[in-house]
PDB file of N, CA and C in Angstrom:
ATOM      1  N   UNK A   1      73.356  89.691  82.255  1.00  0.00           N
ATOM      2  CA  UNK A   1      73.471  90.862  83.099  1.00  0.00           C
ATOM      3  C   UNK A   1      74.629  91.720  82.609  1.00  0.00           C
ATOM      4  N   UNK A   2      74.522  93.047  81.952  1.00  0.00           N
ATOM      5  CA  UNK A   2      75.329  93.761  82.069  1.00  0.00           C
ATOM      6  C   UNK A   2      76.094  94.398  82.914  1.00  0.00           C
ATOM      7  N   UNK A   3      77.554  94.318  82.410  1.00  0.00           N
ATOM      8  CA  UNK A   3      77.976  95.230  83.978  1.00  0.00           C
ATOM      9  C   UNK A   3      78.388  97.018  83.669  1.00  0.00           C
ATOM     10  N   UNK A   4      78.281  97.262  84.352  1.00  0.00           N
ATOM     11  CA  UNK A   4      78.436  98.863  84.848  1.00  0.00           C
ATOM     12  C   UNK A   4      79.459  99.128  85.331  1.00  0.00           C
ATOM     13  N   UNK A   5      79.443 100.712  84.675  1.00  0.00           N
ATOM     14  CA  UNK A   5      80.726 101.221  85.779  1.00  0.00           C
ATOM     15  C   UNK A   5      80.156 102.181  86.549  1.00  0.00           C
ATOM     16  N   UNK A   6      80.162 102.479  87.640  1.00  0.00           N
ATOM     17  CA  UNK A   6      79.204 103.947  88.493  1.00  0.00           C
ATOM     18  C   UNK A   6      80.523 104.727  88.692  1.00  0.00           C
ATOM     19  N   UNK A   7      79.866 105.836  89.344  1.00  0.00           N
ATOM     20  CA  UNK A   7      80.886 107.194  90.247  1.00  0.00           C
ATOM     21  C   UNK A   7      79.505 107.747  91.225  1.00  0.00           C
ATOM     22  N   UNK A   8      79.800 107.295  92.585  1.00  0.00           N
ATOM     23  CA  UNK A   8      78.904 107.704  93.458  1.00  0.00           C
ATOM     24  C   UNK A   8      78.985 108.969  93.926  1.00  0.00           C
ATOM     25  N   UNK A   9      77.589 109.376  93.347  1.00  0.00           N
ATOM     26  CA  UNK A   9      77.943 111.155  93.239  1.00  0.00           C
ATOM     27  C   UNK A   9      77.856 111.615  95.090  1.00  0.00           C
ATOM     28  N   UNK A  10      77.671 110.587  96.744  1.00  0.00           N
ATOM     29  CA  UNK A  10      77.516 110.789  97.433  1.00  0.00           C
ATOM     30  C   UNK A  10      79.298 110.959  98.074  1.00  0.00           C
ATOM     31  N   UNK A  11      79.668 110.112  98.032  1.00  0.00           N
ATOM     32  CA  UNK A  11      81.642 109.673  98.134  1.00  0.00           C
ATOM     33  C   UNK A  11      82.404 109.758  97.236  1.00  0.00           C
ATOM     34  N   UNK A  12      82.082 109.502  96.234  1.00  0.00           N
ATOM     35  CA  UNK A  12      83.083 109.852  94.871  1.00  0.00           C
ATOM     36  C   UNK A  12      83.761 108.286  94.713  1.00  0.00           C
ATOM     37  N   UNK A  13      83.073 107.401  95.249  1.00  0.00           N
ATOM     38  CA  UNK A  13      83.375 106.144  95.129  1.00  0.00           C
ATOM     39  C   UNK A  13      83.113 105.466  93.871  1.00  0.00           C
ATOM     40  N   UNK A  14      84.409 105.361  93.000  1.00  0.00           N
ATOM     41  CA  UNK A  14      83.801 104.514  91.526  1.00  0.00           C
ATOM     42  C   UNK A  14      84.166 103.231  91.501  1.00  0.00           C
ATOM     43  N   UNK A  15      83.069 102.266  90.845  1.00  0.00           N
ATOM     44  CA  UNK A  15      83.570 100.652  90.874  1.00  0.00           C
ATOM     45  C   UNK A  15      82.252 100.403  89.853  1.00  0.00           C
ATOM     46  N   UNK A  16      82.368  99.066  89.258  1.00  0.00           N
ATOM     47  CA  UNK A  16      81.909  98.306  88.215  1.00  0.00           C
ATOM     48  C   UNK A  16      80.904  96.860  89.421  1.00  0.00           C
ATOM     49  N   UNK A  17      79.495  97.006  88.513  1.00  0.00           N
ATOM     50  CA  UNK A  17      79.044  96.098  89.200  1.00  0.00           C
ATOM     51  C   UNK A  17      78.329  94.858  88.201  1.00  0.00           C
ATOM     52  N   UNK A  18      77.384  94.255  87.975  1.00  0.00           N
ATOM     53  CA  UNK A  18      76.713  93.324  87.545  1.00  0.00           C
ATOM     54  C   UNK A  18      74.978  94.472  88.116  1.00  0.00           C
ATOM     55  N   UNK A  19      74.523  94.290  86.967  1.00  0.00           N
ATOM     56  CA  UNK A  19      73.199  94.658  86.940  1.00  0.00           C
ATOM     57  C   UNK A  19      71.726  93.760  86.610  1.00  0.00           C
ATOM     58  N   UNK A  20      71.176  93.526  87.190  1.00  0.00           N
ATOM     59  CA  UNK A  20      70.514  92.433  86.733  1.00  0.00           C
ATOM     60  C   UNK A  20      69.051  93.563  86.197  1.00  0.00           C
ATOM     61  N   UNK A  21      67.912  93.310  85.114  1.00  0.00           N
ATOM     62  CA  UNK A  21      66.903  94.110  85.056  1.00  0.00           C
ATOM     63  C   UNK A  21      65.750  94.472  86.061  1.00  0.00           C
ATOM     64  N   UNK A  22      65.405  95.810  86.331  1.00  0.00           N
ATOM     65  CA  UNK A  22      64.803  95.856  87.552  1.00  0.00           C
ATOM     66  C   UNK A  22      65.655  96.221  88.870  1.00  0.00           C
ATOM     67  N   UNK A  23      66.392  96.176  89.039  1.00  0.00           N
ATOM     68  CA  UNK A  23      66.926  96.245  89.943  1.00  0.00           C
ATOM     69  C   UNK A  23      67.994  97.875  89.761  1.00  0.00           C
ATOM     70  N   UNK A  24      68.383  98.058  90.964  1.00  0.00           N
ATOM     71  CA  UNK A  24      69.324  99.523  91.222  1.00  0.00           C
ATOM     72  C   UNK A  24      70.260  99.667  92.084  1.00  0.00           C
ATOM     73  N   UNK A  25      71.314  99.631  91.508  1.00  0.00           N
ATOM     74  CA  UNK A  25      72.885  99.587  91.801  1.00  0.00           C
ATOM     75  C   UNK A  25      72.907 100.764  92.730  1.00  0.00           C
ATOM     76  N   UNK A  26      74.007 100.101  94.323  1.00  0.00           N
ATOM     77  CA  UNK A  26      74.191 100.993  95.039  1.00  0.00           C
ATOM     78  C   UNK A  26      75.309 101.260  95.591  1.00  0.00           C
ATOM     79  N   UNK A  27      76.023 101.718  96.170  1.00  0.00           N
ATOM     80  CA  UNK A  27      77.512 101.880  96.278  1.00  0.00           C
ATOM     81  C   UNK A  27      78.018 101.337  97.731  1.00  0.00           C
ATOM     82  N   UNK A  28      78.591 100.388  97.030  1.00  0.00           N
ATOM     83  CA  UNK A  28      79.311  99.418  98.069  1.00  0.00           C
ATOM     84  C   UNK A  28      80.123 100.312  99.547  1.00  0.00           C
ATOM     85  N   UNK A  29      80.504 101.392  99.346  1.00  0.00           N
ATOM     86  CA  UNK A  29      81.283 102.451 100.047  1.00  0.00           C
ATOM     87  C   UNK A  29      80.416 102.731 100.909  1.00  0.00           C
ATOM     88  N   UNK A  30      79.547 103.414 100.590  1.00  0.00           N
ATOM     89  CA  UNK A  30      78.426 104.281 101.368  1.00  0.00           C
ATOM     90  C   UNK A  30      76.936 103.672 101.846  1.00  0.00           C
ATOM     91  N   UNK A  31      76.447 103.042 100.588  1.00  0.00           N
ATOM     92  CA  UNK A  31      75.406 102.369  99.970  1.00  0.00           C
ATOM     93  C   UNK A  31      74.105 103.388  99.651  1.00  0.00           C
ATOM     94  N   UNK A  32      74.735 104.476  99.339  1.00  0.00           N
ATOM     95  CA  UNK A  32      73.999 105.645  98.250  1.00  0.00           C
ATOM     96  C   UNK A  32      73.237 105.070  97.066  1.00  0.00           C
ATOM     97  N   UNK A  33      72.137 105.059  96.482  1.00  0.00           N
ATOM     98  CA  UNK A  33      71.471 105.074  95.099  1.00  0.00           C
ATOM     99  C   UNK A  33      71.991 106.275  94.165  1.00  0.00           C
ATOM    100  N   UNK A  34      72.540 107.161  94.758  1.00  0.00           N
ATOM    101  CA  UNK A  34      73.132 108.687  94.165  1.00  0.00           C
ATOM    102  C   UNK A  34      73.910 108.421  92.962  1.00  0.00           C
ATOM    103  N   UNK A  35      73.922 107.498  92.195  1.00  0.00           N
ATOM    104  CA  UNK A  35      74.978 107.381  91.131  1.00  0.00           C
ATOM    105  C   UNK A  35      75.193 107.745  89.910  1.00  0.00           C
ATOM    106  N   UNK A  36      76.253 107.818  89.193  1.00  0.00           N
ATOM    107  CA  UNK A  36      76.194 108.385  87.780  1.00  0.00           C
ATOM    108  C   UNK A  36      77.028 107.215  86.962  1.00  0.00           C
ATOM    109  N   UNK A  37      75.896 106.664  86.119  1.00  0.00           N
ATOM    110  CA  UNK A  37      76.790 105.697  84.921  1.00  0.00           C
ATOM    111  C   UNK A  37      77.870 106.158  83.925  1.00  0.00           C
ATOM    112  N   UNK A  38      79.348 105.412  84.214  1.00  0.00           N
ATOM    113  CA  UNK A  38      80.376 105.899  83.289  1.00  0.00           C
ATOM    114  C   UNK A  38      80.559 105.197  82.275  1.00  0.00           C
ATOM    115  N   UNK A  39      81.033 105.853  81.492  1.00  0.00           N
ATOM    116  CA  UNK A  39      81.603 104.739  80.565  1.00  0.00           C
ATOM    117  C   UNK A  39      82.471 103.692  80.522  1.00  0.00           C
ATOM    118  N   UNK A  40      82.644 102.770  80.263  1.00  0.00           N
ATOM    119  CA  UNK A  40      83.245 101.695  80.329  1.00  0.00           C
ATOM    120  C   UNK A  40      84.269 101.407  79.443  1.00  0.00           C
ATOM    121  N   UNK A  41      85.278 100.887  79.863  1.00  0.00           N
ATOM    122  CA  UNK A  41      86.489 100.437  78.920  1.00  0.00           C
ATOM    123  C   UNK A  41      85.871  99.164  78.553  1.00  0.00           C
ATOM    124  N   UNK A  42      85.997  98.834  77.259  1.00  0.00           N
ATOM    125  CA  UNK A  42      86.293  97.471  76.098  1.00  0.00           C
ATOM    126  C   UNK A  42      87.689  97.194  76.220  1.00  0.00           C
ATOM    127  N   UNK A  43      87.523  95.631  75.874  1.00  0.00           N
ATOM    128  CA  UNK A  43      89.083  95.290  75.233  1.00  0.00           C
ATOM    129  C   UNK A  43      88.961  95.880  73.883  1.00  0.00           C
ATOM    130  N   UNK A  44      90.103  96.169  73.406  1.00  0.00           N
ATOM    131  CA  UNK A  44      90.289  96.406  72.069  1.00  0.00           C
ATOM    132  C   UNK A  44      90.217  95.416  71.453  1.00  0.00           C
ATOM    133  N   UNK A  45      89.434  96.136  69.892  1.00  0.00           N
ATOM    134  CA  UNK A  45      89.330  94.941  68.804  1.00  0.00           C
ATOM    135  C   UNK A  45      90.756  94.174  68.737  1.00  0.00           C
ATOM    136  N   UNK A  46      90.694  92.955  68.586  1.00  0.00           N
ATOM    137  CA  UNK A  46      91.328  92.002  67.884  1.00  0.00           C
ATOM    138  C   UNK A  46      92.552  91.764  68.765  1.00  0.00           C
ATOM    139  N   UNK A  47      92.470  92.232  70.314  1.00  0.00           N
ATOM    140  CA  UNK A  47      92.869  91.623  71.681  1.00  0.00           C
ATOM    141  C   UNK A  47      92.562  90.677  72.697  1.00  0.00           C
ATOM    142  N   UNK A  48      91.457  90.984  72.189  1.00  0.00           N
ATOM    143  CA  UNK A  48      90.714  89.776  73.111  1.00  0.00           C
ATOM    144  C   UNK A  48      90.703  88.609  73.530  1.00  0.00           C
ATOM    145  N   UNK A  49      91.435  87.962  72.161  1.00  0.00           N
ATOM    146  CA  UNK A  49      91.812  86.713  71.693  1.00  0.00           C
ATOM    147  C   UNK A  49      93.573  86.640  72.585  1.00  0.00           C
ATOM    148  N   UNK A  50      93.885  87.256  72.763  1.00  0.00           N
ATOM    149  CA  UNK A  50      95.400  87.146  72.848  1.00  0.00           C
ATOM    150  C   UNK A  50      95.313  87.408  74.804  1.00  0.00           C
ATOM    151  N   UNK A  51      94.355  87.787  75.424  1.00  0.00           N
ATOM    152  CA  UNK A  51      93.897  88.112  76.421  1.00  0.00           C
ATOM    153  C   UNK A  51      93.349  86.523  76.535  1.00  0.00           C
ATOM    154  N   UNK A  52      92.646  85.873  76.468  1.00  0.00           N
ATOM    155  CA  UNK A  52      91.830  84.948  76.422  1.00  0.00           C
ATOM    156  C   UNK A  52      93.257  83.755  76.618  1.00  0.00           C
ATOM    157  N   UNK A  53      94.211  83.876  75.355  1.00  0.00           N
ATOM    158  CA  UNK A  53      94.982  82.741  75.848  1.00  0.00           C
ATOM    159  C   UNK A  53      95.739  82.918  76.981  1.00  0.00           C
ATOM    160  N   UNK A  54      96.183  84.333  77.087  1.00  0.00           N
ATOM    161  CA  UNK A  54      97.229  84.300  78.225  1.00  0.00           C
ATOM    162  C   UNK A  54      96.566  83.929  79.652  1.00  0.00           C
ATOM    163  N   UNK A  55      95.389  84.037  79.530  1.00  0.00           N
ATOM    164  CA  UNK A  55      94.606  83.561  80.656  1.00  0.00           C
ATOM    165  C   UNK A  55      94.594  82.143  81.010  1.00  0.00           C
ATOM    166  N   UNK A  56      94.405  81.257  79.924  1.00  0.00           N
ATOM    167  CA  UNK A  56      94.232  79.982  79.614  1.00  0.00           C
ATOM    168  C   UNK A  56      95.489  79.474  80.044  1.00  0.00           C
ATOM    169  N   UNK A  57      96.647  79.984  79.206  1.00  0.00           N
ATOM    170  CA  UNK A  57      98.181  79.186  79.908  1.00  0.00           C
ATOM    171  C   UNK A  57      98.389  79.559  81.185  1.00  0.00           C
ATOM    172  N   UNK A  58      97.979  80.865  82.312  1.00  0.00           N
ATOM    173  CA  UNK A  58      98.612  80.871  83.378  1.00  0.00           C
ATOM    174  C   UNK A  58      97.915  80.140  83.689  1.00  0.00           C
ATOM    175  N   UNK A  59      96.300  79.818  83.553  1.00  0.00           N
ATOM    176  CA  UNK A  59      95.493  78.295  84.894  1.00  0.00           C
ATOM    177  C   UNK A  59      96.073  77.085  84.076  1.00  0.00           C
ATOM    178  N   UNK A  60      96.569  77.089  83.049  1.00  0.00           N
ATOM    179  CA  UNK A  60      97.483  76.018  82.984  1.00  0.00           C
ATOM    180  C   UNK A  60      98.462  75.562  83.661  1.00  0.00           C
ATOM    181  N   UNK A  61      99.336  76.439  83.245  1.00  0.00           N
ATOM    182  CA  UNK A  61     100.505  76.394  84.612  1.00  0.00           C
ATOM    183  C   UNK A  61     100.167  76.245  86.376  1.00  0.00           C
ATOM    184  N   UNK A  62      98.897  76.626  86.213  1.00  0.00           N
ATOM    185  CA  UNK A  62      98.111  76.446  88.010  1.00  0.00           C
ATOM    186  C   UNK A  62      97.429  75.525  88.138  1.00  0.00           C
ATOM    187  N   UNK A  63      97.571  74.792  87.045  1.00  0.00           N
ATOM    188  CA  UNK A  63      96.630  73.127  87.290  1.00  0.00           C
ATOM    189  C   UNK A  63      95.609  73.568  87.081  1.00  0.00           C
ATOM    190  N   UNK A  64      94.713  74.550  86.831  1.00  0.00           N
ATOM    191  CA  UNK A  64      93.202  74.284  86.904  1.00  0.00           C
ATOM    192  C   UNK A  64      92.861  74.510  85.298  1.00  0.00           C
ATOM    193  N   UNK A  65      91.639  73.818  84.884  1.00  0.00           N
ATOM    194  CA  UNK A  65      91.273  74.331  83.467  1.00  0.00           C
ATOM    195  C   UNK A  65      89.833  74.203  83.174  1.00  0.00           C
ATOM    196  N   UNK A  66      89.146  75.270  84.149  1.00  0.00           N
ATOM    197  CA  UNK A  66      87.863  75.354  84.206  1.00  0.00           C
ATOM    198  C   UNK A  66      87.736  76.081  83.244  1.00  0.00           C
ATOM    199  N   UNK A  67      88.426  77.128  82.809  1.00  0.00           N
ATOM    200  CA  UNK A  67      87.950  78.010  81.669  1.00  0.00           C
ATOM    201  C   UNK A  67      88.250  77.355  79.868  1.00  0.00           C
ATOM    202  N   UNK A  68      88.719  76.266  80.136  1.00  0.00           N
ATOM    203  CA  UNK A  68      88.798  75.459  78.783  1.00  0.00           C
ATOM    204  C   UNK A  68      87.208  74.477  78.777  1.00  0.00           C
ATOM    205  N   UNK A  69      86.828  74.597  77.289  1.00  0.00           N
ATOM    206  CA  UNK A  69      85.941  73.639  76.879  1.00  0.00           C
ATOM    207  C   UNK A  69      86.431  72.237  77.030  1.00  0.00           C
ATOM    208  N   UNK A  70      84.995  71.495  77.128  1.00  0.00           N
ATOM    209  CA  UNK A  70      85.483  70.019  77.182  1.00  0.00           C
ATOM    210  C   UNK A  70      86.356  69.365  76.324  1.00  0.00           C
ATOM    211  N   UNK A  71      86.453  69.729  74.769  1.00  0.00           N
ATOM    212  CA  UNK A  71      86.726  69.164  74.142  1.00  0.00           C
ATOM    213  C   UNK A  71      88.771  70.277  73.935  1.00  0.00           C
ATOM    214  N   UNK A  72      88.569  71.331  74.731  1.00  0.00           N
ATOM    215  CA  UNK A  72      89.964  71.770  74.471  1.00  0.00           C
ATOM    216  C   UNK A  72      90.755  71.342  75.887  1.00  0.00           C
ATOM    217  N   UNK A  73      90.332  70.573  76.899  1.00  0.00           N
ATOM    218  CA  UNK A  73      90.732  69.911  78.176  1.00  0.00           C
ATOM    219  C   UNK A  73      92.193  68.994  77.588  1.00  0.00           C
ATOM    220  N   UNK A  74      93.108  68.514  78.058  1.00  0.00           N
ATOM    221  CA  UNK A  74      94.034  67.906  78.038  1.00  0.00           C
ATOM    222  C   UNK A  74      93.442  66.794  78.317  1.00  0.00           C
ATOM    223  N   UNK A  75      93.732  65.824  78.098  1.00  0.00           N
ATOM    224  CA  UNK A  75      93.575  64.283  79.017  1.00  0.00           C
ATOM    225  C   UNK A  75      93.169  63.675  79.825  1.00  0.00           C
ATOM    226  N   UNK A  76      92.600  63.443  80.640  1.00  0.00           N
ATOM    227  CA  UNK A  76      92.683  63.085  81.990  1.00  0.00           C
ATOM    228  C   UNK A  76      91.800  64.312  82.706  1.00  0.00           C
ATOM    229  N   UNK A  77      91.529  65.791  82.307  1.00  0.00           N
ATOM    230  CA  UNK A  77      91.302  66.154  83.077  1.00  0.00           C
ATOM    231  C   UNK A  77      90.164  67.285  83.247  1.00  0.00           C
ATOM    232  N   UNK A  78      89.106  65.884  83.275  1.00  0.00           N
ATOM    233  CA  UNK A  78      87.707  65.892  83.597  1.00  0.00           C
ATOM    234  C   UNK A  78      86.858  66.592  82.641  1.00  0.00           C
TER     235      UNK A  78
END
């Protein structure tokens, strides 16, 4: 599912959703179909990676490490 960014041309309400095919995004604000697809920010090339760890060490530091693969898990934990 791609996600989207809208601007609800009814409120001027903009937000990013999950789109599944078939289906038509409506605005959480109002709940207008009235919308206009924006463009979307990317991470920048060759950030992503550096985004990805800093993510990884803060649920480190928070005990959790759902976003690590099995085999990059510490010890013990699961």
């Amino acid at each position: 599912m791609p996600l989207y960014s809208y601007r609800c041309e009814t409120c001027g309400h903009g937000f990013e959703t999950l789109v599944r095919s078939g289906e038509t995004a409506s605005c959480p604000s109002c709940g207008s179909a009235d919308l206009s697809r924006q463009l979307s920010n990317v991470a920048p090339e060759g950030k992503s990676g550096a985004i990805v760890q800093s993510a990884r060490r803060q649920a480190a530091k928070e005990g959790h490490f759902s976003n690590y693969s099995r085999s990059e898990r510490p010890r013990g934990q699961g």
